[in-house]
C-alpha atoms as a PDB file:
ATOM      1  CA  UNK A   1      79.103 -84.325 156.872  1.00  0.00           C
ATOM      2  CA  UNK A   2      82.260 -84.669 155.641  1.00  0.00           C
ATOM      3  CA  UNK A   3      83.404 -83.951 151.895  1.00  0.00           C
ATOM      4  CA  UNK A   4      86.189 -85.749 149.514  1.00  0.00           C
ATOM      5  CA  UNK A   5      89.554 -85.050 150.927  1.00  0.00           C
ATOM      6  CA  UNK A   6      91.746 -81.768 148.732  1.00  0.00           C
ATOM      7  CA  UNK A   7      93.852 -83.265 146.597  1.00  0.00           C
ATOM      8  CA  UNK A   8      97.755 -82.757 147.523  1.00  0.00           C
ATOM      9  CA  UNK A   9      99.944 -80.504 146.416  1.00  0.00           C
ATOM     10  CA  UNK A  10     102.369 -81.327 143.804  1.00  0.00           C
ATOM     11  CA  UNK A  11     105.266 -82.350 144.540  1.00  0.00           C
ATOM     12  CA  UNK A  12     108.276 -79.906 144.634  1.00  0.00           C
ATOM     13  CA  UNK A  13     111.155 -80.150 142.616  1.00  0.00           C
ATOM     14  CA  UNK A  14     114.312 -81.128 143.509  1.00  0.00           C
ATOM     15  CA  UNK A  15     116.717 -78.767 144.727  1.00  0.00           C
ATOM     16  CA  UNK A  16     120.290 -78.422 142.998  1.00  0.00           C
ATOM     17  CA  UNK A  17     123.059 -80.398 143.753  1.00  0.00           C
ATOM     18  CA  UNK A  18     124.364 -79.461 146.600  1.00  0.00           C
ATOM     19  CA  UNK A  19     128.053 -78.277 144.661  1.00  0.00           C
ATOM     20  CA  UNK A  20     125.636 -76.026 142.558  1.00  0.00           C
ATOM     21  CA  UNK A  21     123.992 -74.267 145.350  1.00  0.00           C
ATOM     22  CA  UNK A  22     127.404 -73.475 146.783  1.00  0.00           C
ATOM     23  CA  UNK A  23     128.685 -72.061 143.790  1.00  0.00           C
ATOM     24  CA  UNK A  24     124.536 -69.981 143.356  1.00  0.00           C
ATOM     25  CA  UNK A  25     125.025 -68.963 147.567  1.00  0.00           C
ATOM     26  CA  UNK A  26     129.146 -67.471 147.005  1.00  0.00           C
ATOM     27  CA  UNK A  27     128.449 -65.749 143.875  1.00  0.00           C
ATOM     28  CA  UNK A  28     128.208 -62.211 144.800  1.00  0.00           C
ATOM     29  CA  UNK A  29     125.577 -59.868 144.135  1.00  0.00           C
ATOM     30  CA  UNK A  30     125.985 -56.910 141.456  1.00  0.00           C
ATOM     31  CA  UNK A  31     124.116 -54.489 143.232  1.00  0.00           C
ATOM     32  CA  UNK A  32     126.206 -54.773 146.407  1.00  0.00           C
ATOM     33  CA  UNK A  33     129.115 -54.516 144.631  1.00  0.00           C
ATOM     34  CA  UNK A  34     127.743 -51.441 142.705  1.00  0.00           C
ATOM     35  CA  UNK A  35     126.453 -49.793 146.493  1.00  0.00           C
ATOM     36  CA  UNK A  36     130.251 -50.645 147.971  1.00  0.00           C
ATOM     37  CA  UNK A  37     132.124 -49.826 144.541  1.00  0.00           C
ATOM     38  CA  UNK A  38     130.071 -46.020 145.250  1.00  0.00           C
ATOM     39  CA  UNK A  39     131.675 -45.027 148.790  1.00  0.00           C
ATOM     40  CA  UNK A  40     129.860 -44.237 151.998  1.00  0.00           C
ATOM     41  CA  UNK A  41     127.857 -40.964 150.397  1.00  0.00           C
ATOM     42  CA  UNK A  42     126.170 -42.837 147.194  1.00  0.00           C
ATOM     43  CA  UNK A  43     122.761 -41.388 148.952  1.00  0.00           C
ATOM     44  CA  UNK A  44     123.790 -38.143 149.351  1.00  0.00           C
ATOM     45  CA  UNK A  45     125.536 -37.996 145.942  1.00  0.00           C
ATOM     46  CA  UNK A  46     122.410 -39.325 144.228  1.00  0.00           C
ATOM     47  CA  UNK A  47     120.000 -37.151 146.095  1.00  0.00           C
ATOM     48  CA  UNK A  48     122.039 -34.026 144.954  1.00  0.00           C
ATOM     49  CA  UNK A  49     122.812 -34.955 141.455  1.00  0.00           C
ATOM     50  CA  UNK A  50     118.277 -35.417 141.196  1.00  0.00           C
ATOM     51  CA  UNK A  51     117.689 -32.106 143.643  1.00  0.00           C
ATOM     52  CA  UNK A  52     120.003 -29.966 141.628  1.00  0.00           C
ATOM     53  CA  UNK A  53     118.456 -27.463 138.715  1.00  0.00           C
ATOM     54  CA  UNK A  54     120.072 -27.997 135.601  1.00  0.00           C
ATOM     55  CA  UNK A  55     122.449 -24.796 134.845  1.00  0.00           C
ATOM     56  CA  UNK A  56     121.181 -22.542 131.764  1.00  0.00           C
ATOM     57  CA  UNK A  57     123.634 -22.007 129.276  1.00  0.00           C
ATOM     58  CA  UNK A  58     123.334 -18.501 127.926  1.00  0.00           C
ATOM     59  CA  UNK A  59     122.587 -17.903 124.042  1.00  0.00           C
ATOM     60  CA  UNK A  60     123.277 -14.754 121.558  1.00  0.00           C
ATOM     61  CA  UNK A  61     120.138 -14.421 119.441  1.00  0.00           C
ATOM     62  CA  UNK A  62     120.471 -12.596 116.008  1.00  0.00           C
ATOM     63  CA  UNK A  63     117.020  -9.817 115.783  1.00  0.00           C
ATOM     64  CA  UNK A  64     117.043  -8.139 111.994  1.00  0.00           C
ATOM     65  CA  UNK A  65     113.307  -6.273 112.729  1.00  0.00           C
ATOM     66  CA  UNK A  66     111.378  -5.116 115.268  1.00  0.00           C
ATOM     67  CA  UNK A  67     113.034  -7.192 117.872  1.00  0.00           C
ATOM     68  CA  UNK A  68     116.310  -4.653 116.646  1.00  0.00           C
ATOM     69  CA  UNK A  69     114.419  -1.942 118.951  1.00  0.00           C
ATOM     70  CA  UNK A  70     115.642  -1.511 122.707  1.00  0.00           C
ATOM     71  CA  UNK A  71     112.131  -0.442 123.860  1.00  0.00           C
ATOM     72  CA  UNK A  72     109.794  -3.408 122.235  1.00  0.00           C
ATOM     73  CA  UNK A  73     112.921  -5.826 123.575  1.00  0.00           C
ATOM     74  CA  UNK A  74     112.473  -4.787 126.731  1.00  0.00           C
ATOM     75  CA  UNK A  75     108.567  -4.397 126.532  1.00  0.00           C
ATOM     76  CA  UNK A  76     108.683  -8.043 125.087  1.00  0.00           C
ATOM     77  CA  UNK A  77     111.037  -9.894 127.818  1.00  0.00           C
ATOM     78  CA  UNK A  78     109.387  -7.352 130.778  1.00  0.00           C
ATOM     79  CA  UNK A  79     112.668  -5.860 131.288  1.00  0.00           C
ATOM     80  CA  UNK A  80     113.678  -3.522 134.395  1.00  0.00           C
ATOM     81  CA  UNK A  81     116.367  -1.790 132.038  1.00  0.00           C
ATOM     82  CA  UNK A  82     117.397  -1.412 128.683  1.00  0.00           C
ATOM     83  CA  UNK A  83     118.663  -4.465 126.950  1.00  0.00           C
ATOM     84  CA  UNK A  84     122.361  -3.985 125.423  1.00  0.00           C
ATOM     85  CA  UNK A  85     122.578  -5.180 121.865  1.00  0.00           C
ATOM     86  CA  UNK A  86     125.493  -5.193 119.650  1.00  0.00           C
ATOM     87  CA  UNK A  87     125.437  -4.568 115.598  1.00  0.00           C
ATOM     88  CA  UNK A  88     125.557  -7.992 114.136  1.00  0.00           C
ATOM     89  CA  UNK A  89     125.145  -9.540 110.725  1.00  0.00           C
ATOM     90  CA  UNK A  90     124.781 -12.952 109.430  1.00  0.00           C
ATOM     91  CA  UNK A  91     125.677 -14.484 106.596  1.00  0.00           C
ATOM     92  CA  UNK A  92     123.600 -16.790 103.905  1.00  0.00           C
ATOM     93  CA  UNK A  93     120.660 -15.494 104.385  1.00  0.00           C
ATOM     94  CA  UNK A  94     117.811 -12.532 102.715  1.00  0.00           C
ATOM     95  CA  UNK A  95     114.868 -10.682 104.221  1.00  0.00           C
ATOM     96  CA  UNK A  96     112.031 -10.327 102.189  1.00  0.00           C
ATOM     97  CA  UNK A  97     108.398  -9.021 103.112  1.00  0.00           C
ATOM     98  CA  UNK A  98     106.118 -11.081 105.246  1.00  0.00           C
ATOM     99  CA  UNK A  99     102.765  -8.709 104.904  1.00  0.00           C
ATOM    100  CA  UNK A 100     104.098  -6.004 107.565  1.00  0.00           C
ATOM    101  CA  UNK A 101     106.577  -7.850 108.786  1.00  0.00           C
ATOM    102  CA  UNK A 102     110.310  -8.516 107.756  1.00  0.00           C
ATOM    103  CA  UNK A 103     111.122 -12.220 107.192  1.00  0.00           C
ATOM    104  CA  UNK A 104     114.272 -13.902 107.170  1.00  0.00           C
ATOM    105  CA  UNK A 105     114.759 -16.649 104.286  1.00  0.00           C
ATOM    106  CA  UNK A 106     118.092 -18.305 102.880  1.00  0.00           C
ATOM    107  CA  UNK A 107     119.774 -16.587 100.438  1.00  0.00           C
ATOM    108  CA  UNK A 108     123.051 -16.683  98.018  1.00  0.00           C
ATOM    109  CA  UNK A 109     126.214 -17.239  99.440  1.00  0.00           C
ATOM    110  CA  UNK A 110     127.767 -14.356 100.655  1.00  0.00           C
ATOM    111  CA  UNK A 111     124.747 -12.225 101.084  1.00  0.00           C
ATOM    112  CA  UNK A 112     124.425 -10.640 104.595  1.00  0.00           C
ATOM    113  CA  UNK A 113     121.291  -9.489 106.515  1.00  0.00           C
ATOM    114  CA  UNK A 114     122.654  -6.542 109.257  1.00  0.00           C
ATOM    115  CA  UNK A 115     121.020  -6.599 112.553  1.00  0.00           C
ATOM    116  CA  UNK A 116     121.694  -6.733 116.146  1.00  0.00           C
ATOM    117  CA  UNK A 117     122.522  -9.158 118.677  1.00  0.00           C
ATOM    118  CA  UNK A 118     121.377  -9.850 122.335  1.00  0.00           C
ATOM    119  CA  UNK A 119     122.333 -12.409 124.914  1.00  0.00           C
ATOM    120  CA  UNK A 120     119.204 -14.293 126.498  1.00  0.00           C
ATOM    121  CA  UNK A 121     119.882 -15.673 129.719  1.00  0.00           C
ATOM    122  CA  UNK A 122     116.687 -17.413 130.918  1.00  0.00           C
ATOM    123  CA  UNK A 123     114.563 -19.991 129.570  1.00  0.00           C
ATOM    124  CA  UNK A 124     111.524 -17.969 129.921  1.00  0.00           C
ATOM    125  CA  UNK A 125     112.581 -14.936 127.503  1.00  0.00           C
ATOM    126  CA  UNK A 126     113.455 -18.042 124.885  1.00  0.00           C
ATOM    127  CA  UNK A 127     109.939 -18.651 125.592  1.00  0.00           C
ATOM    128  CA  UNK A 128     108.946 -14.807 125.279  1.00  0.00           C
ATOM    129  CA  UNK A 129     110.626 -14.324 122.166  1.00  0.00           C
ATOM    130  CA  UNK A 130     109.281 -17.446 120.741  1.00  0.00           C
ATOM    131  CA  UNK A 131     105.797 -16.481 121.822  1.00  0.00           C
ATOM    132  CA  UNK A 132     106.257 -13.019 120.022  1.00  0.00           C
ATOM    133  CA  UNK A 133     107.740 -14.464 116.795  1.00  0.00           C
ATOM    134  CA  UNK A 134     104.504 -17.046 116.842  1.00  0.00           C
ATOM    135  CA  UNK A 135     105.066 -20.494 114.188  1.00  0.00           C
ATOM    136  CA  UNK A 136     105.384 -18.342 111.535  1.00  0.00           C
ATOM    137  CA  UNK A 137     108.888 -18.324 112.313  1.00  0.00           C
ATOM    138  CA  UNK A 138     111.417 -20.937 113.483  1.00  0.00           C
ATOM    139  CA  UNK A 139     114.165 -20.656 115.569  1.00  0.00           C
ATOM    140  CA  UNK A 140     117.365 -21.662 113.589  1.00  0.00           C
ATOM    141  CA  UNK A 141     121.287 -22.122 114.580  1.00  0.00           C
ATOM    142  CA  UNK A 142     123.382 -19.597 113.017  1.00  0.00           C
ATOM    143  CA  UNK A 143     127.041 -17.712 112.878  1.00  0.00           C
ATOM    144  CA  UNK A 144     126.751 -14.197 113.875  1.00  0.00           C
ATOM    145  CA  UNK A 145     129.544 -11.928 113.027  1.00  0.00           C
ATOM    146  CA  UNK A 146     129.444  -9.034 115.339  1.00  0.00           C
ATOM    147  CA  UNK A 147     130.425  -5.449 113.375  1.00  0.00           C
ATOM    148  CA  UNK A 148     131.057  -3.238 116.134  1.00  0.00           C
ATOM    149  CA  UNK A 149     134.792  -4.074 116.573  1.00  0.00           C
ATOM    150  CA  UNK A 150     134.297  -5.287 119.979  1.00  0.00           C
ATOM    151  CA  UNK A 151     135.306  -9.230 121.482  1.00  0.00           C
ATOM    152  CA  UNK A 152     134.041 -11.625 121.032  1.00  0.00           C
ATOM    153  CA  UNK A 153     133.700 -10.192 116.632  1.00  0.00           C
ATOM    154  CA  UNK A 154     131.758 -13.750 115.764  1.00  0.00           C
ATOM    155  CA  UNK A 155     129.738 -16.759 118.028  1.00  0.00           C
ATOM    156  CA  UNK A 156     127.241 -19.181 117.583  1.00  0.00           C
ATOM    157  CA  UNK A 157     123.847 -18.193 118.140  1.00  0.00           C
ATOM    158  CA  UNK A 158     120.394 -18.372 116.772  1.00  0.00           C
ATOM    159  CA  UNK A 159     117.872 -16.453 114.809  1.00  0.00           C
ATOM    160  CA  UNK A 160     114.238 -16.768 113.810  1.00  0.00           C
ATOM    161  CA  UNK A 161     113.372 -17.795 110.089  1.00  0.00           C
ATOM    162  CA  UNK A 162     110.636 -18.044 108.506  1.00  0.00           C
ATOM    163  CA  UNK A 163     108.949 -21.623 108.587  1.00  0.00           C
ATOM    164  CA  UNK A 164     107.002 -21.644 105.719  1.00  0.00           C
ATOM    165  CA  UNK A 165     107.933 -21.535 101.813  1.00  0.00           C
ATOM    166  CA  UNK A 166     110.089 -19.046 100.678  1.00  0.00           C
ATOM    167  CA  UNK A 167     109.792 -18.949  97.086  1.00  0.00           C
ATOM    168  CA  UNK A 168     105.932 -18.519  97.723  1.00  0.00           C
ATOM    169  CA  UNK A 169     106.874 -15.779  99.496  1.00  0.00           C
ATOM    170  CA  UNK A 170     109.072 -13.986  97.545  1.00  0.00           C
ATOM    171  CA  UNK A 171     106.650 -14.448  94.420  1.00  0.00           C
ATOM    172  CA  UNK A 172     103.821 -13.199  96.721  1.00  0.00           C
ATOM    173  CA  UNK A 173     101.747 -16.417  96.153  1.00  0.00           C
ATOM    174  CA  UNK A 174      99.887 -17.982  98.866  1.00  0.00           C
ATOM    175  CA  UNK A 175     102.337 -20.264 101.395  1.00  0.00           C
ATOM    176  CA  UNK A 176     100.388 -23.561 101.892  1.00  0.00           C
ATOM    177  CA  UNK A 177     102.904 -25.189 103.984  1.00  0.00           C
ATOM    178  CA  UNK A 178     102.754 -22.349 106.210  1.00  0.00           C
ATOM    179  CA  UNK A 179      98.893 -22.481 106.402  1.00  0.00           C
ATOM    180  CA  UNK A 180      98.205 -25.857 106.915  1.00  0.00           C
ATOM    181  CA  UNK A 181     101.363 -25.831 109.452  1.00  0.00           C
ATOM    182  CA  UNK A 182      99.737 -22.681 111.688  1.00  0.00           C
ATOM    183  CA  UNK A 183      95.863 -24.228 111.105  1.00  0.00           C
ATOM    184  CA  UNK A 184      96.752 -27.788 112.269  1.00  0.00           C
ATOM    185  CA  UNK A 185      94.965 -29.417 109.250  1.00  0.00           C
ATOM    186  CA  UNK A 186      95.322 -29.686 105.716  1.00  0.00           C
ATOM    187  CA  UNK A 187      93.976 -27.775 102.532  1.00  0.00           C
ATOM    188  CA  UNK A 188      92.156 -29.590  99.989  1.00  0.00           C
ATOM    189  CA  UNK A 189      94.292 -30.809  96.841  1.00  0.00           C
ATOM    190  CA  UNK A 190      93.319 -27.960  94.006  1.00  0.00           C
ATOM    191  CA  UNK A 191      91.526 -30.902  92.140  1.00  0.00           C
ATOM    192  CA  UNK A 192      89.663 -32.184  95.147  1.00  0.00           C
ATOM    193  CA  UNK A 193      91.048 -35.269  95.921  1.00  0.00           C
ATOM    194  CA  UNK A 194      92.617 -34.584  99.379  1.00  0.00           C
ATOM    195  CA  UNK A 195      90.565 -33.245 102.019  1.00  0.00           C
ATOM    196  CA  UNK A 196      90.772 -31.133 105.521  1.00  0.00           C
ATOM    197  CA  UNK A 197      91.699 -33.501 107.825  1.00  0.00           C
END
């Protein structure tokens, strides 16, 4: 039994002028000219430039407490030796008492914390150091002016503040921002209007 015959396809369309499809077939093509504009080694460069680490860049790191102590520096980075620090001070800034702890907050201008300095060369004691300091403190860029009369006397560097609210702090009041920033959630408003998310 036969069935109805398929319908046929629809008809093409029409193909370009023929002085159009010249011009479409001579035009030439980007990416060659990109692949022959590169030289003979564009694999090999491109394979090297991906392969290739990217190259850590030392940083001096300003310590005004604990961290000012050779033997919990080297106990925190798992040292085989004793770390070198340099006296150091930076300018702008105040310590004030976290609890325990010493905490570094802005101050007037002119006012100088002392401390020491040390040069961290891997990515993974950033990471220790961070780890020790915990959110309580954030890691800040800073000028540190180095007081032992040695070169290089001043670089760039960094330090750890403290992240939550100063003026709390100093008044000894209780440092919402800081709670709410460490307990991933927020307090309810003092009237009750907000709550814990």
């Amino acid at each position: 039994m036969s069935g109805p015959t398929p319908a046929k396809p629809p008809t093409p369309p029409p193909l370009p002028p023929p002085s159009k499809r010249r011009h479409m077939d001579q035009r030439p093509s980007q990416y060659l000219a990109n692949l022959e504009a590169a030289g003979d080694n564009v694999w090999e460069t491109t394979t090297t430039t991906l392969a290739s680490p990217k190259r850590y860049t030392p940083m001096v790191y300003f310590f005004y407490g604990t961290l000012t102590r050779p033997d919990i520096l080297k106990r925190i980075l798992d040292l085989d030796h004793e770390p070198v620090l340099r006296p150091a001070k930076i300018i702008g800034y105040s310590l004030t008492k976290w609890g325990d702890y010493k905490a570094l907050v802005d101050g007037e201008p002119g006012e100088e914390v002392a401390g020491m300095a040390y040069e961290v060369r891997s990515p993974e004691h950033e990471y220790k150091l961070a780890y020790y300091e915990t959110n309580a403190y954030e890691l800040v860029p800073c000028l540190i002016d180095f007081t032992d009369g040695r070169q290089p006397s001043q670089v760039f560097g960094s330090t750890f503040k403290y992240a939550g609210d100063a003026a709390a702090l100093r008044e000894g009041r209780f440092d919402r921002k800081l709670w709410e920033f460490r307990m991933g959630s927020r307090l309810p408003e003092e009237k009750g209007v907000a709550k814990a998310v």
